[in-house]
C-alpha atoms as a PDB file:
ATOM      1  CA  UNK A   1       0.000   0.000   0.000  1.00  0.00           C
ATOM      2  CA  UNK A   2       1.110   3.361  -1.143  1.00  0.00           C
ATOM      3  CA  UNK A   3       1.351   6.232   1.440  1.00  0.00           C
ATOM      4  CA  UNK A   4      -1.170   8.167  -0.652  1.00  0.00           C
ATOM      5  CA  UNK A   5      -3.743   5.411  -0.209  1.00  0.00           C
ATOM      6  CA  UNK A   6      -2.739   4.743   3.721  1.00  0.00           C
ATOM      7  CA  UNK A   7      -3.236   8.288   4.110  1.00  0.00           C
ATOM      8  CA  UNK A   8      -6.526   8.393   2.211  1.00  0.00           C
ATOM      9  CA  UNK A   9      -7.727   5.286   4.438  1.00  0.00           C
ATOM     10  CA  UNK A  10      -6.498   6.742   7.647  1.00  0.00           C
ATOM     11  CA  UNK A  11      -8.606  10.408   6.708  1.00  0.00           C
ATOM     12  CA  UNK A  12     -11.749   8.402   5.862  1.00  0.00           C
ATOM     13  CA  UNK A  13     -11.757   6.769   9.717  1.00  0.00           C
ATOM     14  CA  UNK A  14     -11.142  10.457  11.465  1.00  0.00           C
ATOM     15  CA  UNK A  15     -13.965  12.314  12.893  1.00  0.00           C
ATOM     16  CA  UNK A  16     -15.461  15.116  11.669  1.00  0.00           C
ATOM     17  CA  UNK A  17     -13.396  17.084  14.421  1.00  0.00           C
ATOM     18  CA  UNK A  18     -10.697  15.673  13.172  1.00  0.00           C
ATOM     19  CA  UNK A  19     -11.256  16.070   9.497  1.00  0.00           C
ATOM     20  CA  UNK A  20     -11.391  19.911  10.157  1.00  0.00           C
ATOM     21  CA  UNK A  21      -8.436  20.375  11.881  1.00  0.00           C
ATOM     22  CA  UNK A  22      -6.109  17.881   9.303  1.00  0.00           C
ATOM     23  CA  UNK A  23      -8.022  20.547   6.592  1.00  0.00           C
ATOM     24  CA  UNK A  24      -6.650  23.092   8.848  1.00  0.00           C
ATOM     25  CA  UNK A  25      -3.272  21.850   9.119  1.00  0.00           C
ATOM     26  CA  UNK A  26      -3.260  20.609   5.710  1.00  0.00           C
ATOM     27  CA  UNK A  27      -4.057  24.302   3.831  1.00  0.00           C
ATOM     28  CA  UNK A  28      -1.680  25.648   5.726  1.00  0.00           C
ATOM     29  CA  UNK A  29       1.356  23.528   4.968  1.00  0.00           C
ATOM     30  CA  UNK A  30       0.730  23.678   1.331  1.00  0.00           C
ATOM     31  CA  UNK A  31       0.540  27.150   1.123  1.00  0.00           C
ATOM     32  CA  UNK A  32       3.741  27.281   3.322  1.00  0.00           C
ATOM     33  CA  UNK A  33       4.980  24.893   0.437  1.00  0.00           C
ATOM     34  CA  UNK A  34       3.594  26.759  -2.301  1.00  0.00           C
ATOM     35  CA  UNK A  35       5.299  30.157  -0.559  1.00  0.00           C
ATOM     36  CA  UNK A  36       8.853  28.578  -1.243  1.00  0.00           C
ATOM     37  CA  UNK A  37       8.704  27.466  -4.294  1.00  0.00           C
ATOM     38  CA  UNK A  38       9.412  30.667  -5.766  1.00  0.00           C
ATOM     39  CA  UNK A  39      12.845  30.683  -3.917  1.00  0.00           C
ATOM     40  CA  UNK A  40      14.033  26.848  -5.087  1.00  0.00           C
ATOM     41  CA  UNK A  41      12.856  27.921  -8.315  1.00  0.00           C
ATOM     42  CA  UNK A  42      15.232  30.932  -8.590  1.00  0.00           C
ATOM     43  CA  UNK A  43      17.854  28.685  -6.931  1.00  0.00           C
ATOM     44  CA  UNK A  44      17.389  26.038  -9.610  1.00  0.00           C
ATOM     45  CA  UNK A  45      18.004  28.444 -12.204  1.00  0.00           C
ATOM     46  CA  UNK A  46      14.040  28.353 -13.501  1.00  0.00           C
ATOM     47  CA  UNK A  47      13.370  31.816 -14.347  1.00  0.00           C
ATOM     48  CA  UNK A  48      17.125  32.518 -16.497  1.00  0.00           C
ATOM     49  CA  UNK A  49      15.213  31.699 -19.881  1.00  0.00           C
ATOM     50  CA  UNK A  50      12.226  33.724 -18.846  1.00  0.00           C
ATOM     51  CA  UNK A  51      14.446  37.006 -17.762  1.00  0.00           C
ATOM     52  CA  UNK A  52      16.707  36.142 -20.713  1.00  0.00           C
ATOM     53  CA  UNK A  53      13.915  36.714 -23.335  1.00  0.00           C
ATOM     54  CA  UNK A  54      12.313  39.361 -21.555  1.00  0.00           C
ATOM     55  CA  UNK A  55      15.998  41.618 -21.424  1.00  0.00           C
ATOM     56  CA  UNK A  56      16.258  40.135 -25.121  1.00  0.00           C
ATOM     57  CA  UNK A  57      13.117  41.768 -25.923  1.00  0.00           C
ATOM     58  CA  UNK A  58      13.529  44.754 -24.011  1.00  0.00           C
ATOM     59  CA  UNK A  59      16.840  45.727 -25.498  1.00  0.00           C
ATOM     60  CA  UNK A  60      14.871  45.022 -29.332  1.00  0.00           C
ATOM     61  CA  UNK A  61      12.202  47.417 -28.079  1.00  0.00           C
ATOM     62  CA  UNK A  62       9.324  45.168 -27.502  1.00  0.00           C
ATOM     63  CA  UNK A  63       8.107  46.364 -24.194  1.00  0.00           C
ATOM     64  CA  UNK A  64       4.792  48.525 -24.057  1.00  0.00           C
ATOM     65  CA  UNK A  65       5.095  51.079 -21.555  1.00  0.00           C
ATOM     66  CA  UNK A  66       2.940  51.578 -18.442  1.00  0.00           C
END
């Protein structure tokens, strides 16, 4: 058995106490996730080709200004 589907049988057995506060817990960890990934993205070297093409573009004069 997977943890997924350990997990998913263990949930189905808590009470609906329970199911409210692992909803709780459970939004926020994956926004406390979803907060970093930004950071281990820029780390990673994600965004280079983005910023590359946008300074390419810039510097060709394809920008609209605000």
């Amino acid at each position: 058995m997977s943890n997924v589907e350990n997990l998913e049988r263990r949930v189905k057995d808590l009470s609906p106490e329970e199911l409210a506060a692992s909803r709780k817990w459970f939004l926020s960890y994956d926004w406390e996730v979803w907060d970093h990934q930004p950071e281990q993205d820029v780390v990673a070297g994600k965004p280079d080709p983005l910023a590359d093409k946008a300074l390419r573009d810039h510097a060709a004069g394809k920008f609209t200004k605000f």
